[in-house]
Protein backbone atom coordinates (compact mmCIF):
# COMPACT_ATOMS: atom_id res chain seq x y z
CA UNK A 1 31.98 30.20 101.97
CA UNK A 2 32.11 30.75 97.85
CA UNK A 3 28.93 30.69 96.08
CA UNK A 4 28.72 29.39 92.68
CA UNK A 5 26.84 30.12 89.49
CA UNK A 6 28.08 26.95 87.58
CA UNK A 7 26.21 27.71 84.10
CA UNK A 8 26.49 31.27 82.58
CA UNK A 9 27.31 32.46 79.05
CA UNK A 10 28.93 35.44 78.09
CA UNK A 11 29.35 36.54 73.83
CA UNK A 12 27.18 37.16 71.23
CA UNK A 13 24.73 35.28 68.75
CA UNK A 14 24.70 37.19 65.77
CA UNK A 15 22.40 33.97 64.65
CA UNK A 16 19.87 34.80 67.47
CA UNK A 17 19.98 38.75 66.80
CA UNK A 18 19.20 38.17 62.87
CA UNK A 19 16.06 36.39 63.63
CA UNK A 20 14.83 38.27 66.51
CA UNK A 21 15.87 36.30 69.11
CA UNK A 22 16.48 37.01 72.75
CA UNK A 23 19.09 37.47 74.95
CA UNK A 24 21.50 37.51 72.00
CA UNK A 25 24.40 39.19 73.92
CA UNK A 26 25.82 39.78 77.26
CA UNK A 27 29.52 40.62 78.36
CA UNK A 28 31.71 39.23 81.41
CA UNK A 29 31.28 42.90 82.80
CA UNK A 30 27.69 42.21 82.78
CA UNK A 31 27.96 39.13 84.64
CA UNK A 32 30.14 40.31 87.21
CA UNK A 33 27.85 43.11 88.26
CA UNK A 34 25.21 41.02 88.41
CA UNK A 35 27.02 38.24 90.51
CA UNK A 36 28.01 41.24 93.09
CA UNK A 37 24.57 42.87 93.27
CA UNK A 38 23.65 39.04 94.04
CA UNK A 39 26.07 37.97 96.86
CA UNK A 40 27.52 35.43 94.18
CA UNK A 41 31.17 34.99 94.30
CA UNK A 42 32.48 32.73 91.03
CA UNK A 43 30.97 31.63 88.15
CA UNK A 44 31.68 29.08 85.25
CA UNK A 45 30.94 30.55 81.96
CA UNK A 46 31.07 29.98 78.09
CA UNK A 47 30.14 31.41 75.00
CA UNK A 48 26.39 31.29 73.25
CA UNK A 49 24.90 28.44 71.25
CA UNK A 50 25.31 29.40 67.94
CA UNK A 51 28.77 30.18 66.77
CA UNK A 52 29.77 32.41 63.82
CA UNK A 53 31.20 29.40 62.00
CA UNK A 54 27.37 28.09 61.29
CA UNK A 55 26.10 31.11 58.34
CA UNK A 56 23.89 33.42 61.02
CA UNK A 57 22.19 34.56 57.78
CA UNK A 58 20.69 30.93 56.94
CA UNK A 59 19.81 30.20 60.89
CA UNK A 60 17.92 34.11 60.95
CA UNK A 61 16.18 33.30 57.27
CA UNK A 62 15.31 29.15 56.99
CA UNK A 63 16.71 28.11 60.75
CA UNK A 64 19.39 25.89 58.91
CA UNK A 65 23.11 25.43 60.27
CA UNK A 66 25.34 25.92 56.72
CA UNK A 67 29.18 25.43 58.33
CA UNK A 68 30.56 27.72 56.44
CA UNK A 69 34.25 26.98 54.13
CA UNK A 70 37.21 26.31 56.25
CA UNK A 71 35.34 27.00 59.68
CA UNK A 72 35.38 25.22 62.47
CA UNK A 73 32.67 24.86 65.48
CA UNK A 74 33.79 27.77 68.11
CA UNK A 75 37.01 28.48 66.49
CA UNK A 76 36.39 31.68 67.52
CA UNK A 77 34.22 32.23 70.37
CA UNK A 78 36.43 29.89 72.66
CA UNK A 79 39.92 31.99 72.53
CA UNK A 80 37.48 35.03 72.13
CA UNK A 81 35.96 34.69 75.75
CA UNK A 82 39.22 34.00 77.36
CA UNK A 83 40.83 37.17 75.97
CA UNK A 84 38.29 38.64 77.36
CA UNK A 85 38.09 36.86 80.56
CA UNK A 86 41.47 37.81 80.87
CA UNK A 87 41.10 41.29 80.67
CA UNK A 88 38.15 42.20 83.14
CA UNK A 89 37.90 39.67 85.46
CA UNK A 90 41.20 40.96 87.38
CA UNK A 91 40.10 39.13 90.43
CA UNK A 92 39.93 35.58 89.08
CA UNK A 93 36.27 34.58 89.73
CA UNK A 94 35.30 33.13 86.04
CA UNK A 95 36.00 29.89 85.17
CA UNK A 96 35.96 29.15 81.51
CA UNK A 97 34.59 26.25 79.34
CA UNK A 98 35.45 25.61 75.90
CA UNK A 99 31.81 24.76 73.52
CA UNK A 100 32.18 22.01 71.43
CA UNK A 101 30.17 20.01 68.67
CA UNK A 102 30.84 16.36 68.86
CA UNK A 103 29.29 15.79 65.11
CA UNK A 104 31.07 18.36 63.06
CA UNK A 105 34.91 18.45 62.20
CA UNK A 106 36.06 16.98 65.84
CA UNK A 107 40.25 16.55 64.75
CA UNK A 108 39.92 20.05 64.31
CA UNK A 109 38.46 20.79 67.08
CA UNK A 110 41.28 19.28 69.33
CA UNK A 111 43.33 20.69 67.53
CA UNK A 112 42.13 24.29 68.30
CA UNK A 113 41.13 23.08 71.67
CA UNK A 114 44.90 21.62 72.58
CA UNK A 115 46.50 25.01 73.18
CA UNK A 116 43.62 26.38 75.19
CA UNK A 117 44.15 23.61 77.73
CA UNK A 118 45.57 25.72 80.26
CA UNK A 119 43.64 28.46 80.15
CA UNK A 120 40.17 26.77 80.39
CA UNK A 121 37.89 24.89 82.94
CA UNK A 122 36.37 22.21 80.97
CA UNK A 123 33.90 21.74 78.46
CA UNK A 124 30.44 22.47 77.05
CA UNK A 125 27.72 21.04 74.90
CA UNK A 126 24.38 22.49 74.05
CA UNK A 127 23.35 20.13 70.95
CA UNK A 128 19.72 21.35 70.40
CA UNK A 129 20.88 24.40 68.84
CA UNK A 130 23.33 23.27 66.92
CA UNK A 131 21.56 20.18 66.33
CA UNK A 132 24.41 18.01 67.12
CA UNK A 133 23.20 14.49 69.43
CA UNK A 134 25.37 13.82 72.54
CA UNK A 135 25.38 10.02 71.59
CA UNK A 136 27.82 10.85 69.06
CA UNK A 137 30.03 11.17 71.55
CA UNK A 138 30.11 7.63 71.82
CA UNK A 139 31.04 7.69 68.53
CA UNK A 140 32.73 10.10 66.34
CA UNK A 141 32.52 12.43 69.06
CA UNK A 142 34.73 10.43 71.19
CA UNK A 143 38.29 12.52 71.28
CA UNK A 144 36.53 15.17 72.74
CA UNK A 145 35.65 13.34 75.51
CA UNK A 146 39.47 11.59 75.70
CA UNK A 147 40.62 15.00 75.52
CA UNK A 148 38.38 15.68 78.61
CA UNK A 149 39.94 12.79 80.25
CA UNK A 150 43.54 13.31 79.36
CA UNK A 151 42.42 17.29 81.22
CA UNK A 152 40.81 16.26 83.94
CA UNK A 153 38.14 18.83 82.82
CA UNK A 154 34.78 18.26 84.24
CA UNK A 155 31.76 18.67 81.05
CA UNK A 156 28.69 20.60 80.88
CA UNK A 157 26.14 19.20 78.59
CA UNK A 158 22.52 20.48 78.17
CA UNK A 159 19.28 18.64 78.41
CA UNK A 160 16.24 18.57 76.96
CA UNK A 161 13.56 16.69 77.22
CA UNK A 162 10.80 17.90 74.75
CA UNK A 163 10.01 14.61 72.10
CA UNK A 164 11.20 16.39 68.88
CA UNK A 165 14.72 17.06 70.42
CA UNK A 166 16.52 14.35 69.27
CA UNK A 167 19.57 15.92 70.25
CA UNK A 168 19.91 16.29 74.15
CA UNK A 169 17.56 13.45 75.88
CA UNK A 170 18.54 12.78 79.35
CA UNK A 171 18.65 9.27 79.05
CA UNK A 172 21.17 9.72 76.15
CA UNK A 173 23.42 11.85 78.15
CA UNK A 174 23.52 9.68 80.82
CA UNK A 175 24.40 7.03 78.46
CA UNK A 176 27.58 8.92 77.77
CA UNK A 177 28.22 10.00 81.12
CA UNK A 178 27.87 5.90 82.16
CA UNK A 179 30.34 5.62 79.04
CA UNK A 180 33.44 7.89 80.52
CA UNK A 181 33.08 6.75 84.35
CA UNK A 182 36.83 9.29 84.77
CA UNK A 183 34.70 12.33 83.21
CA UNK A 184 32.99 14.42 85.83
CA UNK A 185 29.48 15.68 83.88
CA UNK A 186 26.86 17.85 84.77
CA UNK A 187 24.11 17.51 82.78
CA UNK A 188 21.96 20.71 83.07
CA UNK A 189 18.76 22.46 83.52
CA UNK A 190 17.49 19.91 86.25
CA UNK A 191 16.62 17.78 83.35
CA UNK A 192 13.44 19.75 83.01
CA UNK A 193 12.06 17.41 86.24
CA UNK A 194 12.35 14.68 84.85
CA UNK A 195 12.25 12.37 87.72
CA UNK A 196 13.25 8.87 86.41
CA UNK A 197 16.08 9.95 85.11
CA UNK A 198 17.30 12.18 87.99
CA UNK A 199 16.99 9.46 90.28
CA UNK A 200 19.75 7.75 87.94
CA UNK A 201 21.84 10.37 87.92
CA UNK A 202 21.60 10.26 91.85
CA UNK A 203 23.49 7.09 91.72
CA UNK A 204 25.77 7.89 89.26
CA UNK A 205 29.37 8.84 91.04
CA UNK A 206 30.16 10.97 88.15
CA UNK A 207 27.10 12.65 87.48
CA UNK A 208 25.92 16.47 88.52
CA UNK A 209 22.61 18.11 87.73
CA UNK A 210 22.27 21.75 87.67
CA UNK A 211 19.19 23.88 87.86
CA UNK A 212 19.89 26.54 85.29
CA UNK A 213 17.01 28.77 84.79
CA UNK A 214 14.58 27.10 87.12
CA UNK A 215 11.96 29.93 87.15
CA UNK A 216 11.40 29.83 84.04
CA UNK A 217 11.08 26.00 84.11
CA UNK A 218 8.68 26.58 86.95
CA UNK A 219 6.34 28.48 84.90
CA UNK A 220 6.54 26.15 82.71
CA UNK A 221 5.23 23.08 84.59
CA UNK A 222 2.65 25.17 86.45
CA UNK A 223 1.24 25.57 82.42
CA UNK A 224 1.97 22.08 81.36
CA UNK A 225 4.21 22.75 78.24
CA UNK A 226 5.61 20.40 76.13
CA UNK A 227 9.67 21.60 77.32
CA UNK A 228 8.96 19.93 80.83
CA UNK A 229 8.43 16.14 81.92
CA UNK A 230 4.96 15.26 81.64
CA UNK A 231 2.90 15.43 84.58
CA UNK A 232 3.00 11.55 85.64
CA UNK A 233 7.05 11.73 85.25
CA UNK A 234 8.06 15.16 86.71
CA UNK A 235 8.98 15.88 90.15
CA UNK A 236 6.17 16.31 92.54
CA UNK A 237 7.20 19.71 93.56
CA UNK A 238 5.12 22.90 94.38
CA UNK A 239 6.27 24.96 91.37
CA UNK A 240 4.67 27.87 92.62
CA UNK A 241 7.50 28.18 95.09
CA UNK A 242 10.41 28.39 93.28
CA UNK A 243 12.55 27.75 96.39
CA UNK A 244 10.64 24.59 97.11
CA UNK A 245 10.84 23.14 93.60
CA UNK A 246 14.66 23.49 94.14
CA UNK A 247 14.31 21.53 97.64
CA UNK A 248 11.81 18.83 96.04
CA UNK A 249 14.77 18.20 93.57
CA UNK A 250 17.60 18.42 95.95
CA UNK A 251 15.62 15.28 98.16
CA UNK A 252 16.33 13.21 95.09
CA UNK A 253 19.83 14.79 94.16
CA UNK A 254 21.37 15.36 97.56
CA UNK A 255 24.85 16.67 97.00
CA UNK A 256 24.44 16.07 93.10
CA UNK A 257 22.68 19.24 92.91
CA UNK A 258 24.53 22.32 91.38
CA UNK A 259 22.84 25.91 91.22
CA UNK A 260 23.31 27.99 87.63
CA UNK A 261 21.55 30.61 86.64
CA UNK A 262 21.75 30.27 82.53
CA UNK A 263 22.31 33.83 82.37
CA UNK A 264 21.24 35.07 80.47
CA UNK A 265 19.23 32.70 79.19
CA UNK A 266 17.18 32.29 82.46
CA UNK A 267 15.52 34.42 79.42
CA UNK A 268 13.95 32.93 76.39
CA UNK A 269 12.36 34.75 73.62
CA UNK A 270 12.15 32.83 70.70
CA UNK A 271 9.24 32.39 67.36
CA UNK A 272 7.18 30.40 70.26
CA UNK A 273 8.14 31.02 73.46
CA UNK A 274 8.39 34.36 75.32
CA UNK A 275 9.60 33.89 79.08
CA UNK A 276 11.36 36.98 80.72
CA UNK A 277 13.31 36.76 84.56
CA UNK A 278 16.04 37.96 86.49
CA UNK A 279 19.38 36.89 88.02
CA UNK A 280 18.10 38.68 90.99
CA UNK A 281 14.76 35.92 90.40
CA UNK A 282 17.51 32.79 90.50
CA UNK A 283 19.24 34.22 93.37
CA UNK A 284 16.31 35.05 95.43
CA UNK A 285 15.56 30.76 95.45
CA UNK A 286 19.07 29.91 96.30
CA UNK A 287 18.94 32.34 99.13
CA UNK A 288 15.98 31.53 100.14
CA UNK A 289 16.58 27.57 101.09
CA UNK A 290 17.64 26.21 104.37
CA UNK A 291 21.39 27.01 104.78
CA UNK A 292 22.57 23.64 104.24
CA UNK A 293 21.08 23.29 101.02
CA UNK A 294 21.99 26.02 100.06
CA UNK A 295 25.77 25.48 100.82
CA UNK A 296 25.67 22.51 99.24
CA UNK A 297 24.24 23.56 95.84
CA UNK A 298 26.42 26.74 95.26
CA UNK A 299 29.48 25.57 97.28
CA UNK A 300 30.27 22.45 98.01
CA UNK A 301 28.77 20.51 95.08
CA UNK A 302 29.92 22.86 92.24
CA UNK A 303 33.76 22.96 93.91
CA UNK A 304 33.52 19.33 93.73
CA UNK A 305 32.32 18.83 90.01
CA UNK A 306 34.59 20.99 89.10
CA UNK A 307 37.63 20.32 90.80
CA UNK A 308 37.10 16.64 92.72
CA UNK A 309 34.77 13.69 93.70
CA UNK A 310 31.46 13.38 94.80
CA UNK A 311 30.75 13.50 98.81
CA UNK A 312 29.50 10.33 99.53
């Protein structure tokens, strides 16, 4: 049986490093050692938030996104981590996805994306950092997801479900993922327990939900912050247990439920937030759940989101 990490990133953030972010960097090498020391077999991965074509000086300084002349979202980072995919993952176990922004320069973006069809997985949104909203992909945004379509590429898009983010709602996301019923989605980070909208996504054939850095999501509903579901919407879950939290969501997700790590972002360090954990942390819940949840969250569910259908 293959086990699964289905959200990872591997580059740099030269935006994050400026202003004293963290992580800010880690390399494929890293997360291969980690996946071994782990009992992890494959991954899906894809390059940080912030790409170089945003000014990194302007983020660090005033926390604005300048695009700077004749860049282009990713143009970079994309071919960037498949060279070096390519060179040190000689046994095949990465899978790579292609970032996007569906609200800045998009032709050009299929047009950079087009000869990396081949060599990639599928594709990835995270819109709060770049402050880009997944409804434009009902929009403007729109080729990106034909281009997904046209691919067969499944699509990663982050959640988020803190008011001020504007950007990455669940309920938008599903909204697009109800829009392109062909596109296989997973839309991530368990969507911070929010349990209306995870019971949707239950019934949605085309719809995963990862649970990409879950401990530090724990934490953060055992203090109440703001970057959870409020108490009288969020998953009633013993969030003490990180292992248990993961079952409480699987009873509403069944074989919807995809384990990721985030690494390594199941670290945050940011101006307000300071939350510090381990692959070995993630790993230690997915190993610890009954063996047929287990199999189905880092085996049979992420082969199917990426490659097929749902079970029913």
């Amino acid at each position: 049986m293959l086990l699964f990490d289905v959200h990872t990133h591997i580059g740099l953030d030269l935006a994050f490093y400026l202003r004293g972010w963290w992580p800010y960097a880690t390399s494929a090498v890293d997360l291969l050692a980690e996946m071994d020391a782990n009992g992890i077999d494959q991954a899906v991965c894809f390059p940080f938030g912030v790409p170089c074509a945003f000014d990194p000086y302007a983020f660090a300084d005033h926390m604005t996104l300048d695009l700077q002349p004749d860049r282009v979202p990713f143009d970079r980072e994309n071919q960037a981590l498949i060279n070096e995919v390519q060179k040190f993952d000689t046994d095949s176990r990465l899978h790579v996805l292609a970032m996007f922004d569906p609200s800045r320069k998009v032709d050009e973006q299929i047009k950079n994306l087009q000869p990396l069809a081949d060599k990639i997985a599928g594709l990835k949104l995270q819109g709060t950092l770049i402050k880009a909203p997944v409804a434009d992909l009902l929009d403007g945004g729109k080729p990106l997801m034909q281009f997904a379509q046209q691919h067969d590429m499944p699509v990663l898009i982050h959640t988020a479900i803190y008011d001020q983010d504007v950007w990455a709602q669940p309920a938008d996301c599903l909204k697009v993922a109800e829009a392109y019923p062909d596109v296989r989605f997973n839309l991530a980070h368990s969507h911070r327990f929010h349990e209306p909208t995870l019971r949707i996504a239950a019934q949605m054939p085309n719809v995963w939900v990862d649970c990409s850095a879950h401990i530090i999501h724990c934490n953060a509903a055992l203090e109440n912050a703001a970057h959870v579901a409020k108490p009288s919407e969020r998953v009633n879950a013993d969030f003490t247990n990180p292992a248990a939290a993961l079952q409480a969501v699987y009873d509403i997700l069944g074989p919807s439920y995809l384990w990721g790590t985030d690494n390594p972002f199941m670290s945050w360090v940011d101006d307000s937030i300071f939350q510090i954990c381990t692959y070995k942390a993630e790993a230690d819940a997915l190993h610890a759940l009954p063996a047929a949840i287990k199999k189905s969250m880092a085996s049979d569910a992420p082969q199917a989101w990426l490659f097929g259908s749902k079970e029913s």
